[in-house]
C-alpha atoms as a PDB file:
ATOM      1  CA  UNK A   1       0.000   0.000   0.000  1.00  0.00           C
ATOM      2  CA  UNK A   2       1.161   3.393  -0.702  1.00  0.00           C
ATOM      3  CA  UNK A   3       0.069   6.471   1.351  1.00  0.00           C
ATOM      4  CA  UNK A   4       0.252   9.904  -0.729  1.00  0.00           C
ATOM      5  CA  UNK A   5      -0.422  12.613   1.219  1.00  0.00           C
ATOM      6  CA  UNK A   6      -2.544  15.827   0.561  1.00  0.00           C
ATOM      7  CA  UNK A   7      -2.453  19.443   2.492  1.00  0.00           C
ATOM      8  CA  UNK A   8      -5.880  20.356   3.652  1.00  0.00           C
ATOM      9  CA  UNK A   9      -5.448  24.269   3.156  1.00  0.00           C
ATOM     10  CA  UNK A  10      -9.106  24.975   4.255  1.00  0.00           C
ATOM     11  CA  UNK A  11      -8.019  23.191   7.475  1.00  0.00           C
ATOM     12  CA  UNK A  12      -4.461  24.039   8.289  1.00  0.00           C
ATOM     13  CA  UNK A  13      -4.485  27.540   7.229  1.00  0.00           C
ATOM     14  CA  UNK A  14      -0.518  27.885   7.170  1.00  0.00           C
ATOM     15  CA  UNK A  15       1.989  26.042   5.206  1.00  0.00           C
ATOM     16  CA  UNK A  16       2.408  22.786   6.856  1.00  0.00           C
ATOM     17  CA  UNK A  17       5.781  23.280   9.713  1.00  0.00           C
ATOM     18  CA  UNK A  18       7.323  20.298   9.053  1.00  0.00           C
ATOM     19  CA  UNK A  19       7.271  21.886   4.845  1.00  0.00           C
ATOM     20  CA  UNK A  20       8.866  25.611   5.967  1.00  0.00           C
ATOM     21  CA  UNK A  21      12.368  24.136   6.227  1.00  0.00           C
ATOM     22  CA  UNK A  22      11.755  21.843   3.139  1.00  0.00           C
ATOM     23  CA  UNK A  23      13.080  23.353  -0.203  1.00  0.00           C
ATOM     24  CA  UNK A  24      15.081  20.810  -2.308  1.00  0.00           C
ATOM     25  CA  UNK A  25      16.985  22.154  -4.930  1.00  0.00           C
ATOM     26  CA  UNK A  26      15.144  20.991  -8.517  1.00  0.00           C
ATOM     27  CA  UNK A  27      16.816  21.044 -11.857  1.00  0.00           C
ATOM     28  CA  UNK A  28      14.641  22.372 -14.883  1.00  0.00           C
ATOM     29  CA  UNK A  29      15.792  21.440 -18.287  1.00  0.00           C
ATOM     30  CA  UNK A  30      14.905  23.402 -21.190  1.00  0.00           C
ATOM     31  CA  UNK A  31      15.276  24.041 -24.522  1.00  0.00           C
ATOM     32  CA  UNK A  32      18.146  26.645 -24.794  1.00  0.00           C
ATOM     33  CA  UNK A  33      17.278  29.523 -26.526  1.00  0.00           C
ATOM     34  CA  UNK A  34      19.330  30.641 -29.949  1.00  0.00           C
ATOM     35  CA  UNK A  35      20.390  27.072 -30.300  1.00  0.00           C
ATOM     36  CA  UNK A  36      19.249  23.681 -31.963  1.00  0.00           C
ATOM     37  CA  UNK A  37      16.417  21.971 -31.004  1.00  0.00           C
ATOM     38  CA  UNK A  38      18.440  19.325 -29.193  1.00  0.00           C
ATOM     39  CA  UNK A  39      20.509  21.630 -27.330  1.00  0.00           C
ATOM     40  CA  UNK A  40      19.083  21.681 -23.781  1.00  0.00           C
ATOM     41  CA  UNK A  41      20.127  23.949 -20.376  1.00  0.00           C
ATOM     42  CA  UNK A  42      20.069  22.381 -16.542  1.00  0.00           C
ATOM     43  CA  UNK A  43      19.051  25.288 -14.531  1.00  0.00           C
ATOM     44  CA  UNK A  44      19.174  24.687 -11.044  1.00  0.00           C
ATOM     45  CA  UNK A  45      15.742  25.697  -9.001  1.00  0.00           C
ATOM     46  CA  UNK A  46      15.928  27.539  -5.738  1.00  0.00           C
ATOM     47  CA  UNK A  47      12.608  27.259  -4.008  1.00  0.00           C
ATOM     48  CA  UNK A  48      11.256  30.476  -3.058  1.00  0.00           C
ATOM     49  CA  UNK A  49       8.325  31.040  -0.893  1.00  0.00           C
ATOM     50  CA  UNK A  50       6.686  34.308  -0.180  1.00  0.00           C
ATOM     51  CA  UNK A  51       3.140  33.378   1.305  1.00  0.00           C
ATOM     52  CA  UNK A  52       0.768  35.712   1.261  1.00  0.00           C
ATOM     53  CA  UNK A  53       2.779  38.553  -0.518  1.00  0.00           C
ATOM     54  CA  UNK A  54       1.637  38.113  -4.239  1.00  0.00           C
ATOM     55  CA  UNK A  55      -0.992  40.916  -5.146  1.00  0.00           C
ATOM     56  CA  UNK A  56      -3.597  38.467  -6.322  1.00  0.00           C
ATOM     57  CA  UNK A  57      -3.492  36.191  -3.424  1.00  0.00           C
ATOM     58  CA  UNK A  58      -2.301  37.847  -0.249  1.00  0.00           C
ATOM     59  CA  UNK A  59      -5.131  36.871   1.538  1.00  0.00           C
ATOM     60  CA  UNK A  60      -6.076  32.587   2.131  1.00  0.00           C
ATOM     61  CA  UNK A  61      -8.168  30.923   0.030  1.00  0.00           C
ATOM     62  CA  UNK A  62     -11.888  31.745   1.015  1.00  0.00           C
ATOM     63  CA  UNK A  63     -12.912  28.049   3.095  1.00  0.00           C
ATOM     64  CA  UNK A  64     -16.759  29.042   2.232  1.00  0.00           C
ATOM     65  CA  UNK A  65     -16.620  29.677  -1.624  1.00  0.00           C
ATOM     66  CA  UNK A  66     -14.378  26.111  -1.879  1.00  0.00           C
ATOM     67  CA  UNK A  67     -17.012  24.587  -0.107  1.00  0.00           C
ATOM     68  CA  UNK A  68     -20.303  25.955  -2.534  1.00  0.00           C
ATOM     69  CA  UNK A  69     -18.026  24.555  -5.344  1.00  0.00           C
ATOM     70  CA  UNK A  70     -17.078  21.407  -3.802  1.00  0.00           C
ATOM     71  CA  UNK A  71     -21.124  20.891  -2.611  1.00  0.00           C
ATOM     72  CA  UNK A  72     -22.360  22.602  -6.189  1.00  0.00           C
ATOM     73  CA  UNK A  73     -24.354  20.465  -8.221  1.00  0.00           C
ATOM     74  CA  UNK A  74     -22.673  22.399 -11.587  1.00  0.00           C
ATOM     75  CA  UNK A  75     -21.545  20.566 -14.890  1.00  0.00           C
ATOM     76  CA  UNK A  76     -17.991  19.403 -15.071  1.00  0.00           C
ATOM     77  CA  UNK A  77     -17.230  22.712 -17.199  1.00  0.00           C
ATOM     78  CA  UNK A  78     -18.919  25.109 -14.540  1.00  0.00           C
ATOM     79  CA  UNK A  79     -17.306  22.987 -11.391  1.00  0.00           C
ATOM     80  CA  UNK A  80     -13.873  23.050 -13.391  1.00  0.00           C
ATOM     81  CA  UNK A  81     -13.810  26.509 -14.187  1.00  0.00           C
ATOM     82  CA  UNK A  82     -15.025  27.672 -10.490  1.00  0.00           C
ATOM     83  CA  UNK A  83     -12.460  25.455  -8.884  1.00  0.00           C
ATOM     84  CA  UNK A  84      -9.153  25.685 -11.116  1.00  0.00           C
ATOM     85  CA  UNK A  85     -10.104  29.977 -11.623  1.00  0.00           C
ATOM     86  CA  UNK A  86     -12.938  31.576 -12.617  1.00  0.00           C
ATOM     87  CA  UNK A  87     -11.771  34.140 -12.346  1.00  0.00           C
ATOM     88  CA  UNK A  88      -9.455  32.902  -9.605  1.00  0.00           C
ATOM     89  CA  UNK A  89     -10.457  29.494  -8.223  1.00  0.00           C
ATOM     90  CA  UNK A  90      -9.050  27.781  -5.195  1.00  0.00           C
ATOM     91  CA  UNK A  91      -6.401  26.027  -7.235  1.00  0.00           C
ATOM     92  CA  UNK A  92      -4.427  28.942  -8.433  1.00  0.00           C
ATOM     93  CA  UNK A  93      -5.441  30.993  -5.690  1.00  0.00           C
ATOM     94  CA  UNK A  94      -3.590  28.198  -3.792  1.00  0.00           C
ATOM     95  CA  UNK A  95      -0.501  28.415  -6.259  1.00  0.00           C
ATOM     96  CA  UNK A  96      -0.209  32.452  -6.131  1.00  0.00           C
ATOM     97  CA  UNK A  97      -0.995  32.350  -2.435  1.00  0.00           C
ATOM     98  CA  UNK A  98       2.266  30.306  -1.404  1.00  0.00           C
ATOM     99  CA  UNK A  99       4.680  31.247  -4.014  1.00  0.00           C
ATOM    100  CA  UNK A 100       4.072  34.827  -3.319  1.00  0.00           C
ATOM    101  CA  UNK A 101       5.750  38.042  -4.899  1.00  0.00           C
ATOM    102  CA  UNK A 102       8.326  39.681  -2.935  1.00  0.00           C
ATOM    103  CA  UNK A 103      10.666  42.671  -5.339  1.00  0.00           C
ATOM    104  CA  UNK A 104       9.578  41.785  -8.528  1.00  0.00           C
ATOM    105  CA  UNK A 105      10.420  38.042  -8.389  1.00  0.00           C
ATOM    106  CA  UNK A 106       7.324  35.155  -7.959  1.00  0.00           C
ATOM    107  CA  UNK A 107       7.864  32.291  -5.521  1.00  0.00           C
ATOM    108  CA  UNK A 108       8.226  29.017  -7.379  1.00  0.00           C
ATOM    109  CA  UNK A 109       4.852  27.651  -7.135  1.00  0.00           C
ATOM    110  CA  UNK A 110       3.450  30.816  -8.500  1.00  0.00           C
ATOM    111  CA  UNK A 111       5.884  30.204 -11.417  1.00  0.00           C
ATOM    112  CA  UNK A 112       4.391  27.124 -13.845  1.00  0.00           C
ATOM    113  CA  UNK A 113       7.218  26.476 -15.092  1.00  0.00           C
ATOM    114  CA  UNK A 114       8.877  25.841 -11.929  1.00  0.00           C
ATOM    115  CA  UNK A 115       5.996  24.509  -9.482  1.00  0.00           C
ATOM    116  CA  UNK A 116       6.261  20.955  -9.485  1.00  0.00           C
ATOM    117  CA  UNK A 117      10.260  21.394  -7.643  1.00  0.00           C
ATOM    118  CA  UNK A 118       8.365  22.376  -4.565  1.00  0.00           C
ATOM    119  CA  UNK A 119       6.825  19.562  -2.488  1.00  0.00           C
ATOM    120  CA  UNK A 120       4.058  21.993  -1.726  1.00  0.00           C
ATOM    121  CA  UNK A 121       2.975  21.577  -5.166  1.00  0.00           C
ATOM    122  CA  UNK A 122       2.096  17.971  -4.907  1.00  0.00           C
ATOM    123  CA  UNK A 123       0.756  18.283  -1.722  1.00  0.00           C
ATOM    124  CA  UNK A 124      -1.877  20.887  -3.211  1.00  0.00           C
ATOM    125  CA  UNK A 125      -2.652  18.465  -6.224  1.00  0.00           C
ATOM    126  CA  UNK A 126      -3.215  15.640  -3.940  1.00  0.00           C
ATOM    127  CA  UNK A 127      -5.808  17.997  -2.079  1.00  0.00           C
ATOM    128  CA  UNK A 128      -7.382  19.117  -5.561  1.00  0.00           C
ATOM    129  CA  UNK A 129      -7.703  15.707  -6.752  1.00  0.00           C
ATOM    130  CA  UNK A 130      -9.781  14.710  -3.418  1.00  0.00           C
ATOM    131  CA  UNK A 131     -11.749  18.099  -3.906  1.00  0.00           C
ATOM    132  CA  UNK A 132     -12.344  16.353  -7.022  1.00  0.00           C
ATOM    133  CA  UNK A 133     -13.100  13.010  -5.655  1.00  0.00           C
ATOM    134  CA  UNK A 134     -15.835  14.643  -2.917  1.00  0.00           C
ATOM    135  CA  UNK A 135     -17.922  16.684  -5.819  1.00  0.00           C
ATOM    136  CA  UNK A 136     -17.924  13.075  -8.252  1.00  0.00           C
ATOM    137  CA  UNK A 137     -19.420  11.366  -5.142  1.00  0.00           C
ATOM    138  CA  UNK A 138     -22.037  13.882  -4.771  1.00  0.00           C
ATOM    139  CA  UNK A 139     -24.987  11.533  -6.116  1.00  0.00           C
ATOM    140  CA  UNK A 140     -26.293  14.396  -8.258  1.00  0.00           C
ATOM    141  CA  UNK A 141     -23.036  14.562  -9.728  1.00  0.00           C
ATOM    142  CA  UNK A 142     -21.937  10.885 -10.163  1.00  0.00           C
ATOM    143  CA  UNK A 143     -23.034  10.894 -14.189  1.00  0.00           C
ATOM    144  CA  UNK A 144     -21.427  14.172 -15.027  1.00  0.00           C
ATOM    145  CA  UNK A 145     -18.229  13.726 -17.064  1.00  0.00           C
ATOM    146  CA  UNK A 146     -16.258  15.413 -19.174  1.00  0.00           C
ATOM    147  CA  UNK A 147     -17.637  15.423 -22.920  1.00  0.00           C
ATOM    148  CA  UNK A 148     -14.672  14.748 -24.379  1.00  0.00           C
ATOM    149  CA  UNK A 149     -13.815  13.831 -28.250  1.00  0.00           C
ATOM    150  CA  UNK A 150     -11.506  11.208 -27.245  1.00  0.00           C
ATOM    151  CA  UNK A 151     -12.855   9.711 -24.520  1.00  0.00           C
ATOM    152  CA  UNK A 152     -11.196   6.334 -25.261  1.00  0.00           C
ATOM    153  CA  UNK A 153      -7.840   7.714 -26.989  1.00  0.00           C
ATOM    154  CA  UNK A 154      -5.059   5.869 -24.515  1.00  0.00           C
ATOM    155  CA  UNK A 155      -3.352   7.209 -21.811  1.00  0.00           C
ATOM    156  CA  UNK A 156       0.403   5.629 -22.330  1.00  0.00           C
ATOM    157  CA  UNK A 157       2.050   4.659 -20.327  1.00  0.00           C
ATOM    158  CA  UNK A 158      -0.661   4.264 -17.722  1.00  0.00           C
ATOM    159  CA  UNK A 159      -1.252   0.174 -17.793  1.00  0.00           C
ATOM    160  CA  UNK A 160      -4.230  -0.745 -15.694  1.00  0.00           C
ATOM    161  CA  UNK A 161      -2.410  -3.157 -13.626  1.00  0.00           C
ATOM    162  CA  UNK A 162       1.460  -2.432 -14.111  1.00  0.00           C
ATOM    163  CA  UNK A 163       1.571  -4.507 -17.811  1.00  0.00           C
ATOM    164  CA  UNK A 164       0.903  -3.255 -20.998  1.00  0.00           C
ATOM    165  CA  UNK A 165      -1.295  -6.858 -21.713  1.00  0.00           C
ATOM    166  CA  UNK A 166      -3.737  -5.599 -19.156  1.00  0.00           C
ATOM    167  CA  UNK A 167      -4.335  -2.486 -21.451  1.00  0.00           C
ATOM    168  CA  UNK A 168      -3.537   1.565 -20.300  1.00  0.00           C
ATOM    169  CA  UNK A 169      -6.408   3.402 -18.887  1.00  0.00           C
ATOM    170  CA  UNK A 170      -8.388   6.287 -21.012  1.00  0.00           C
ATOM    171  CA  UNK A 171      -9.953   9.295 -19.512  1.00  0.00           C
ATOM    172  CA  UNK A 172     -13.203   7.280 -19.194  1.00  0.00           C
ATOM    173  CA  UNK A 173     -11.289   4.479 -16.797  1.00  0.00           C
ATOM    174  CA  UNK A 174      -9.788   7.053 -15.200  1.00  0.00           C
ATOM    175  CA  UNK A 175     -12.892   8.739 -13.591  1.00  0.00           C
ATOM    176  CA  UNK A 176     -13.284   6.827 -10.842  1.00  0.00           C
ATOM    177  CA  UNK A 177     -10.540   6.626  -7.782  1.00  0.00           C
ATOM    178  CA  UNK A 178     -11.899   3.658  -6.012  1.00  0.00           C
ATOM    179  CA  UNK A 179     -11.264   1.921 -10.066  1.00  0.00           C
ATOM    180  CA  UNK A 180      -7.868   2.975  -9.573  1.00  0.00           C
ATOM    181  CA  UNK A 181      -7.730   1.744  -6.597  1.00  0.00           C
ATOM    182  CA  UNK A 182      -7.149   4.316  -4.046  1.00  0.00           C
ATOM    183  CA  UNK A 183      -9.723   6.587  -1.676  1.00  0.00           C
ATOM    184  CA  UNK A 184      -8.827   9.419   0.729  1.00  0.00           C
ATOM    185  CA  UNK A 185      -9.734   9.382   4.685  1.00  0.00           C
ATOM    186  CA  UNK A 186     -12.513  11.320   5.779  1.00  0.00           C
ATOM    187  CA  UNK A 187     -13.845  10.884   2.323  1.00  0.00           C
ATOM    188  CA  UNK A 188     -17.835  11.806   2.821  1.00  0.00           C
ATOM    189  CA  UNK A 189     -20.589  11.153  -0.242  1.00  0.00           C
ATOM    190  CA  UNK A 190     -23.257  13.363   1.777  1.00  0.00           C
ATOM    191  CA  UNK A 191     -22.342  17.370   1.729  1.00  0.00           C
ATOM    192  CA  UNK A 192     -19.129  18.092   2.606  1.00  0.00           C
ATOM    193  CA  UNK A 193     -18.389  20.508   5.522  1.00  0.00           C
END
């Protein structure tokens, strides 16, 4: 069994403690500028926090509007939109909120490029994906999916049980988390509070 975990940010209001001390130095490779296209750069990444400071986000993520999104009975389009940023949805809200802005320079999770280097970042996607999870088990919500063109175009190299004879998963096998085989604790299908 593995154990990923997720940072409730509409319960622990702060940046985790154990996380303040925590910034591993990432490399990003890119394509390098005025060169050929195999010519790549390793630039090391410095994580940078500056909570609170960006001018978007230097106030927390609002608990109540996260919670009439995660308990709306929207569309996928309208529940996607509210909750990634429309205009500015708990996800990036999230992202801006940490990485921060402090003389003209964004912390790395407010940088995309940059984000995942900072264990913060998967932390927050864990907690998206069970923000995710909570609104699919809503039973007024459990048939809305995405209408996607390829619903069945394959996800390689995602194999549905670790072999590529068992087949990879599409978006449509992908929908459920208890098909993929995990769940979250304190995972409620009534209204979430």
């Amino acid at each position: 069994d593995v154990t990923i975990p997720y940072w409730d940010w509409l319960k622990d209001r702060e940046i985790p403690k154990w996380l303040l001390e925590l910034k591993p130095t990432g490399v990003l490779t890119a394509p390098q500028k005025d060169c050929c296209d195999f010519c790549t750069v390793r630039e090391p990444i410095v994580i940078n926090r500056f909570p609170g400071t960006h001018p978007l986000a230097h106030h927390k993520v609002s608990r109540a509007n996260t919670l009439r999104i995660v308990n709306s009975t929207w569309g996928y389009k309208r529940f996607t939109k509210h909750l990634e940023g429309h205009p500015f949805g708990p996800h990036n809200h999230i992202h801006l909120w940490v990485g921060g802005k402090k003389k003209g320079r964004v912390g790395t999770m407010a940088d995309v490029t940059k984000a995942p280097a900072d264990p913060i970042f998967w932390l927050h996607h864990s907690m998206i994906d069970r923000l995710w999870a909570i609104w699919q088990k809503n039973p007024a919500n459990v048939n809305k999916k995405p209408n996607l063109r390829e619903a069945e175009a394959v996800m390689a190299p995602f194999s549905k049980n670790g072999d590529e004879q068992s087949g990879f998963h599409t978006s449509e096998s992908s929908n459920d988390i208890e098909d993929l085989g995990y769940t979250y604790d304190n995972f409620k299908t009534k209204s979430w509070k």
